[in-house]
Protein backbone atom coordinates (compact mmCIF):
# COMPACT_ATOMS: atom_id res chain seq x y z
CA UNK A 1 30.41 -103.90 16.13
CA UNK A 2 30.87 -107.26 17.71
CA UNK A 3 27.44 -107.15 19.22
CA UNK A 4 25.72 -105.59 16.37
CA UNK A 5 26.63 -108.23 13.94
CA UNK A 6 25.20 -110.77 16.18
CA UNK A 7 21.09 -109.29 16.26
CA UNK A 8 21.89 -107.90 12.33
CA UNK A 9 20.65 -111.19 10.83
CA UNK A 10 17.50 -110.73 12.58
CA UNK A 11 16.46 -107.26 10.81
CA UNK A 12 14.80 -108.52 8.30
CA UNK A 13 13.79 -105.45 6.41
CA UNK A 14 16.85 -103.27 7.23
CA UNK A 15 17.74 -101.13 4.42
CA UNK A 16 20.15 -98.95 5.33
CA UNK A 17 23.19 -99.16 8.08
CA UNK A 18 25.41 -96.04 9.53
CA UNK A 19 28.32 -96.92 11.57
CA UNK A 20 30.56 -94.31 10.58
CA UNK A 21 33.45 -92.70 12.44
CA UNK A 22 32.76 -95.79 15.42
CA UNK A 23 36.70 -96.82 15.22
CA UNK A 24 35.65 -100.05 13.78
CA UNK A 25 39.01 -101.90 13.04
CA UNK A 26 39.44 -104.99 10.71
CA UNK A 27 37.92 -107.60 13.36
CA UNK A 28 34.79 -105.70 13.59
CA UNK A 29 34.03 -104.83 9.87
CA UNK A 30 34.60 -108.93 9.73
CA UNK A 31 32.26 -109.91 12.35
CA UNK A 32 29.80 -107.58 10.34
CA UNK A 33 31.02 -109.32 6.87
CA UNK A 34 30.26 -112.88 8.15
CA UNK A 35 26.57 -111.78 8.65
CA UNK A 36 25.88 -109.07 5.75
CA UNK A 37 24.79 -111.82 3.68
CA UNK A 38 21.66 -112.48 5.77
CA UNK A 39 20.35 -108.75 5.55
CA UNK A 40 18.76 -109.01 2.35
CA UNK A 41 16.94 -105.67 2.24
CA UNK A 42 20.35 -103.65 2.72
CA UNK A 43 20.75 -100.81 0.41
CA UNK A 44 22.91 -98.57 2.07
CA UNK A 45 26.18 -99.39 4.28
CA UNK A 46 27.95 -96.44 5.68
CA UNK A 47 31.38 -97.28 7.36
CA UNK A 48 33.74 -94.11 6.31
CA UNK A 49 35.57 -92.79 8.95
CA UNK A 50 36.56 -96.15 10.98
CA UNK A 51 39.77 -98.23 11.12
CA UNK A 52 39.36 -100.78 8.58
CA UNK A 53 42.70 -100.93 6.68
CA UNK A 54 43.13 -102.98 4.27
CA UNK A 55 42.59 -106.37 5.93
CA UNK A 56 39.22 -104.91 6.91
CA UNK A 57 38.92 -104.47 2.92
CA UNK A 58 39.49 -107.73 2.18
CA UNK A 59 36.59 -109.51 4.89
CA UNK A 60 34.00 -106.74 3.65
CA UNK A 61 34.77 -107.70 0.07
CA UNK A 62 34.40 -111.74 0.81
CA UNK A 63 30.58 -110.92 0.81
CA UNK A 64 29.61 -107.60 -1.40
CA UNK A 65 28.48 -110.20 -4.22
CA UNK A 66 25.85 -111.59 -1.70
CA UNK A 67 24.42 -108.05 -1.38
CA UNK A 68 21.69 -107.66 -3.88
CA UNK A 69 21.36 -103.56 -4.46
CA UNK A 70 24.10 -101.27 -2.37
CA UNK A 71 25.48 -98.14 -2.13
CA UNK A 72 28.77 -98.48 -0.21
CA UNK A 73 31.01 -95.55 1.91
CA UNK A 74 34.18 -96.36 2.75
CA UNK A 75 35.47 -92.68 2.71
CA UNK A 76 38.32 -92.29 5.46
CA UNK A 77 38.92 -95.91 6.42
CA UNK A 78 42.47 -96.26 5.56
CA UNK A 79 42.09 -98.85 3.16
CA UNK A 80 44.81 -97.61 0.81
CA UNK A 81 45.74 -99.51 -2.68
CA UNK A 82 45.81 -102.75 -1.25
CA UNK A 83 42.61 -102.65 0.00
CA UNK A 84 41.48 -101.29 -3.38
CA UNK A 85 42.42 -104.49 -4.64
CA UNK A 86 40.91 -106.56 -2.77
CA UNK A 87 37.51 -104.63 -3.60
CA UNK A 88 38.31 -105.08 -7.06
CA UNK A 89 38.42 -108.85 -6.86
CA UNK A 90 34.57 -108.74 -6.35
CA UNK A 91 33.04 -105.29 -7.96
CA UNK A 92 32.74 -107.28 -10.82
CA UNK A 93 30.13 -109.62 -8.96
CA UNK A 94 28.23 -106.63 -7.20
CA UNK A 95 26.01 -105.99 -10.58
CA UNK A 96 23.39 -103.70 -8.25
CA UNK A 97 26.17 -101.62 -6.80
CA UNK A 98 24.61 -97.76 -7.60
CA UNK A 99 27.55 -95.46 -5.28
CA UNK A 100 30.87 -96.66 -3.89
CA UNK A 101 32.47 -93.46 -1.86
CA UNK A 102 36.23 -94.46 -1.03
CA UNK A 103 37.19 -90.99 -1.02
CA UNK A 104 40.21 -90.15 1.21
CA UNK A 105 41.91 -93.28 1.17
CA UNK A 106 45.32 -92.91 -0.20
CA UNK A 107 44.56 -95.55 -2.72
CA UNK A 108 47.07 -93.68 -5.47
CA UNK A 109 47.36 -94.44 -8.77
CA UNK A 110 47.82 -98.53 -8.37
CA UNK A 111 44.49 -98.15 -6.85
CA UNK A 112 42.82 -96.95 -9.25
CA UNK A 113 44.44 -99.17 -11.58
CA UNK A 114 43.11 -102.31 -9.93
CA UNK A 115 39.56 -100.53 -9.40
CA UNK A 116 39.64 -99.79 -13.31
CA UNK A 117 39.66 -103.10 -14.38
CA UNK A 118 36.28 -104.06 -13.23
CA UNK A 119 34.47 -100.81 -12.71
CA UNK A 120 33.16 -101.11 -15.90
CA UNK A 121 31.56 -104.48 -15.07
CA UNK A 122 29.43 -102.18 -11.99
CA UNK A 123 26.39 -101.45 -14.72
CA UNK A 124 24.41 -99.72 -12.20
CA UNK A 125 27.38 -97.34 -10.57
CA UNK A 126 25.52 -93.95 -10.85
CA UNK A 127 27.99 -92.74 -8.34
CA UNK A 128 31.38 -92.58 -7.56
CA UNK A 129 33.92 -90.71 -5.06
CA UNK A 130 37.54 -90.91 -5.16
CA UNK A 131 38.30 -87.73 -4.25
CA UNK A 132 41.40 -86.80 -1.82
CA UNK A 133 43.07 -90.16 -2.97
CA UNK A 134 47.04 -88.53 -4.77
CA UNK A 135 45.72 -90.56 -8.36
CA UNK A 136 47.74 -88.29 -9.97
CA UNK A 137 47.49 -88.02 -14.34
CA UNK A 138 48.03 -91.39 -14.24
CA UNK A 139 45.27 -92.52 -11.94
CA UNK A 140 43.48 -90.49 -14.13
CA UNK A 141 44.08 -92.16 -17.06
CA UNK A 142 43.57 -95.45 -16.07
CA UNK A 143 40.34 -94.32 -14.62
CA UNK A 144 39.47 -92.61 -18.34
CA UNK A 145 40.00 -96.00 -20.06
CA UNK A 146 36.38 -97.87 -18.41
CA UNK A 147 34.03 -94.24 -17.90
CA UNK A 148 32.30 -95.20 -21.25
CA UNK A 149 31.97 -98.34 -19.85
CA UNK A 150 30.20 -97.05 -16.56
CA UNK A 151 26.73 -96.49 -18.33
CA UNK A 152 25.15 -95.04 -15.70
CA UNK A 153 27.42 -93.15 -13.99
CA UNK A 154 25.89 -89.96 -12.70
CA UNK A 155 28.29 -88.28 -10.36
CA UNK A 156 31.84 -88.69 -10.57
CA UNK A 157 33.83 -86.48 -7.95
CA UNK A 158 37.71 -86.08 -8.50
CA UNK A 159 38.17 -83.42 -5.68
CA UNK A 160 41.68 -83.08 -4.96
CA UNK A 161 43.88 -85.69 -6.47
CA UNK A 162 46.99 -83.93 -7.82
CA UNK A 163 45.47 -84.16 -11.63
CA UNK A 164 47.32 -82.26 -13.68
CA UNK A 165 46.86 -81.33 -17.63
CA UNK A 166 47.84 -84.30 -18.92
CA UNK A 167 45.00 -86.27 -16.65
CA UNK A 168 41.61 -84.14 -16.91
CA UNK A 169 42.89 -84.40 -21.08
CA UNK A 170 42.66 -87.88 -21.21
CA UNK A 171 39.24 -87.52 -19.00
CA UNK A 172 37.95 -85.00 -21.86
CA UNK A 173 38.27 -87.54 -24.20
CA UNK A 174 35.97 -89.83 -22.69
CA UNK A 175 33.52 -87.22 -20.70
CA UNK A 176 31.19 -86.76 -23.86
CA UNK A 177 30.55 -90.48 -23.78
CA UNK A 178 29.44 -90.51 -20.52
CA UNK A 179 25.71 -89.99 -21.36
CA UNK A 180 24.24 -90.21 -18.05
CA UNK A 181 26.97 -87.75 -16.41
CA UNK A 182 25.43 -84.93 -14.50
CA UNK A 183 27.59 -83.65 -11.22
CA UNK A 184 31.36 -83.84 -12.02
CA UNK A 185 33.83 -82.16 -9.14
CA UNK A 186 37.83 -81.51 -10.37
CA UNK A 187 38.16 -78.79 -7.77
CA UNK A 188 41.58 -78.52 -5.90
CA UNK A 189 43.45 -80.02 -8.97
CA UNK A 190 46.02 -78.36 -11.17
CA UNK A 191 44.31 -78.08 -14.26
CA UNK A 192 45.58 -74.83 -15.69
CA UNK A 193 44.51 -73.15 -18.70
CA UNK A 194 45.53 -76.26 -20.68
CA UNK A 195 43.64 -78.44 -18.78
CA UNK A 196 40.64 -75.84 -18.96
CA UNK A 197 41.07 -76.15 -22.88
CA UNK A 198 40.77 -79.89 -23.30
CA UNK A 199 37.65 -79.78 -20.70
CA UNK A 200 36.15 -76.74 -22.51
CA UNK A 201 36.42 -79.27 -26.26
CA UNK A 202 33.97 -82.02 -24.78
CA UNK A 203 31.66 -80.22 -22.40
CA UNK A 204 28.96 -79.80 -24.88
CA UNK A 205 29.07 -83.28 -25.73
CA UNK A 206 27.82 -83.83 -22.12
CA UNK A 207 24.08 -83.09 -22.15
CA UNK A 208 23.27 -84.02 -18.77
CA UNK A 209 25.37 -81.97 -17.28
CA UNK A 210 23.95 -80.42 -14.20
CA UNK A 211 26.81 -79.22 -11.72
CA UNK A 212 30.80 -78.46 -12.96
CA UNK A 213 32.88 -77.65 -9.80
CA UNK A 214 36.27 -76.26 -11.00
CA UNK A 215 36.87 -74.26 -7.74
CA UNK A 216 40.75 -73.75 -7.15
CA UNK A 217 42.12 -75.65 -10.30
CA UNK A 218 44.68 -72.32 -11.33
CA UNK A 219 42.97 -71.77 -14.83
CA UNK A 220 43.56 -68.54 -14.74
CA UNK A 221 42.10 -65.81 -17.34
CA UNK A 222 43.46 -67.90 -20.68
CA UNK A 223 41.39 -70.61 -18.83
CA UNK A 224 38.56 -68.96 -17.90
CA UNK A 225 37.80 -67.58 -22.16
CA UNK A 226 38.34 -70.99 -23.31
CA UNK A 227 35.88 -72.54 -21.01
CA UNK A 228 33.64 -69.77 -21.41
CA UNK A 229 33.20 -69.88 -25.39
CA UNK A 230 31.74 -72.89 -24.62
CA UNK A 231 29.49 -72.66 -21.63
CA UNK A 232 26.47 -71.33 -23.57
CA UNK A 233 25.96 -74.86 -25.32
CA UNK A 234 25.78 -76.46 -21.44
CA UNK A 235 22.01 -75.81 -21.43
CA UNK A 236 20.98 -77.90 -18.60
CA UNK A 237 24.17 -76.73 -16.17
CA UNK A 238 22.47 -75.15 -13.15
CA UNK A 239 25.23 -75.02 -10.70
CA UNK A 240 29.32 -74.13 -11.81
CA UNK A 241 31.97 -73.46 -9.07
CA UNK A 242 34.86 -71.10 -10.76
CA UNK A 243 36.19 -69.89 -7.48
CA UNK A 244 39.64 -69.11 -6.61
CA UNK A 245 41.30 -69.76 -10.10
CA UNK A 246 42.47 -66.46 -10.25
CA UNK A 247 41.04 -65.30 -13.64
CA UNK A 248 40.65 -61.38 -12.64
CA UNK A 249 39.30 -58.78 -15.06
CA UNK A 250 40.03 -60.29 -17.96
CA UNK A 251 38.45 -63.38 -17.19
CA UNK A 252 35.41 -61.95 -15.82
CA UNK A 253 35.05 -59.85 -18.83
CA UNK A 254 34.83 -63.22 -20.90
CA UNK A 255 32.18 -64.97 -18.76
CA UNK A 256 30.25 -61.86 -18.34
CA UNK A 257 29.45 -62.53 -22.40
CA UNK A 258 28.43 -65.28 -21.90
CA UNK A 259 26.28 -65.67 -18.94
CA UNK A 260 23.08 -64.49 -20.87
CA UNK A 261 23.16 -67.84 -22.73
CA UNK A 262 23.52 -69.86 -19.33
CA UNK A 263 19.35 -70.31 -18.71
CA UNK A 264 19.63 -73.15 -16.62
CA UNK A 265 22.29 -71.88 -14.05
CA UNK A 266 20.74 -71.02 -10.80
CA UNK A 267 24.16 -70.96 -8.74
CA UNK A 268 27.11 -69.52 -9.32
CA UNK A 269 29.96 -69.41 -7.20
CA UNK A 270 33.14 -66.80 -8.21
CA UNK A 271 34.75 -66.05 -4.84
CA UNK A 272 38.57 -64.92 -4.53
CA UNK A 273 39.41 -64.54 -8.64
CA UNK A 274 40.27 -60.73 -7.98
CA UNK A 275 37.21 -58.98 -10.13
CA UNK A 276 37.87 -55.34 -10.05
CA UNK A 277 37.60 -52.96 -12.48
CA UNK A 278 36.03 -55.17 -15.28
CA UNK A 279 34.13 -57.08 -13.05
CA UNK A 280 31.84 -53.73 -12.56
CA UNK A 281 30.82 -54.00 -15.79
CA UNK A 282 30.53 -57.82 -14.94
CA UNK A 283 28.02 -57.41 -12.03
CA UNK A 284 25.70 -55.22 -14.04
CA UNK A 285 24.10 -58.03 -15.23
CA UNK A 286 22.86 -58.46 -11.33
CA UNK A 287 21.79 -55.41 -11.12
CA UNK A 288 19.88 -55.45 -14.08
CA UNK A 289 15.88 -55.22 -13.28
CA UNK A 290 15.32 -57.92 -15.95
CA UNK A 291 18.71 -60.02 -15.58
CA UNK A 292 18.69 -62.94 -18.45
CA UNK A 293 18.92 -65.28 -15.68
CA UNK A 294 17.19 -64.01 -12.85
CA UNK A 295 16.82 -66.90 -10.30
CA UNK A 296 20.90 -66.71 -10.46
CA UNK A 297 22.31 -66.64 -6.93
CA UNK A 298 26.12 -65.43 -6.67
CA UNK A 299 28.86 -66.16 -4.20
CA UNK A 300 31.70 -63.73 -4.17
């Protein structure tokens, strides 16, 4: 990295930099810092997967405002809350920021908290990864308080992160005014058929909804009929993940009503939810010759 940020200067019309997994450390990301500023054309850094800790956070942040459009990956760089911080001091400044990925970081709920307070200010964040980060309900919450204020927000992915009922409610209640809001990911969370409730009351508020990945999120069959009474008003959802939640006959008996009203969905993923006698009734509809949504691929 040390010899790298010496020449980047020169690359005048570079627009887009991968040096992941390269066990960059906190000297090298600020060797790289001190020059990022000079690479006007940058639109894309990639850095997940190195050794940039939170020190490492801190150099990379002293220059983000001097980057004028940028979609940053810090994924897997053991930054953890502290380094979150130190991002936060400056987010505010990066007003062409479109995707910050700082998934797998170990941030937790305080960093969340300190990324809340100026994520709204990032009016062109279209996407953004936290996923694998322990943000718990509370992390959640805090993160709920500025989506409104993330207009464009596009793609928010939540994978993982210990979010009980309590969390994805408070998310419901801002989801429908997230306008622009068309791939959201709570897979691997605890969600349960409560959860599933409060998410089933706002998704058809959310009218650019493309993709809904709920895979292992335990929501059961209770889950899987509340979600599913309102799935037919999601008319532009092409893709929905509902494996391994472990709604069985009775829950495939619910979707299978509803699936006819689904045009849009293209891919549909049920694996492991223990379909068996119900769910033969429940495949007919891919057997059908004339199926009311033919393109449909399934994953079981």
């Amino acid at each position: 990295s040390w010899e790298i940020g010496g020449v980047l200067g020169a690359c005048k019309g570079l627009a887009h930099l991968n040096l992941s997994e390269n066990k960059i450390g906190p000297q090298g990301v600020g060797r790289l810092a001190d020059v990022l500023g000079e690479c006007e054309t940058l639109a894309v850094l990639d850095l997940r997967g190195n050794w940039i800790g939170a020190q490492g956070a801190g150099r990379l942040a002293g220059v983000l405002g001097e980057c004028n459009s940028l979609a940053l990956d810090l994924a897997n760089s053991k930054i953890g809350a502290e380094g979150a911080q130190c991002l936060a001091l400056v987010l505010g400044e990066c007003k062409a920021l479109t995707r910050l990925n700082l998934a797998q970081n170990d941030i937790g709920a305080e960093g969340v908290e300190r990324l809340a307070g100026v994520l709204g200010e990032c009016k062109a964040l279209a996407d953004l990864d936290l996923s694998y980060n322990s943000i718990g309900d509370e992390g959640a919450g805090r993160l709920a308080g500025v989506l409104e204020g993330c207009e464009a927000l596009a793609r928010l992915n939540l994978f993982n992160n210990e979010i009980g009922a309590d969390g994805v409610g408070r998310l419901a209640d801002v989801l429908g005014q997230c306008k622009a809001l068309a791939h959201l990911n709570l897979s691997w969370n605890d969600i349960g058929a409560e959860g599933a409730g409060r998410l089933a009351g706002v998704l058809g508020e959310c009218k650019a909804l493309t993709s809904l990945d709920l895979g292992k999120t335990r929501i059961g069959a209770e889950g899987m009929g509340q979600l599913a009474s309102v799935l037919g008003e999601c008319k532009a959802l092409s893709y929905l993940d509902l494996s391994n939640i472990g709604f069985g006959d009775a829950g495939a008996g619910s979707l299978a009503g509803v699936l006819g009203e689904c045009k849009a969905l293209v891919d549909l993923d049920l694996r492991r939810n223990d379909i068996e006698a119900e769910g033969n009734k429940f495949y007919s509809f891919f057997r059908s010759p004339y199926p009311p949504f033919r393109p449909l691929r399934r994953q079981t």
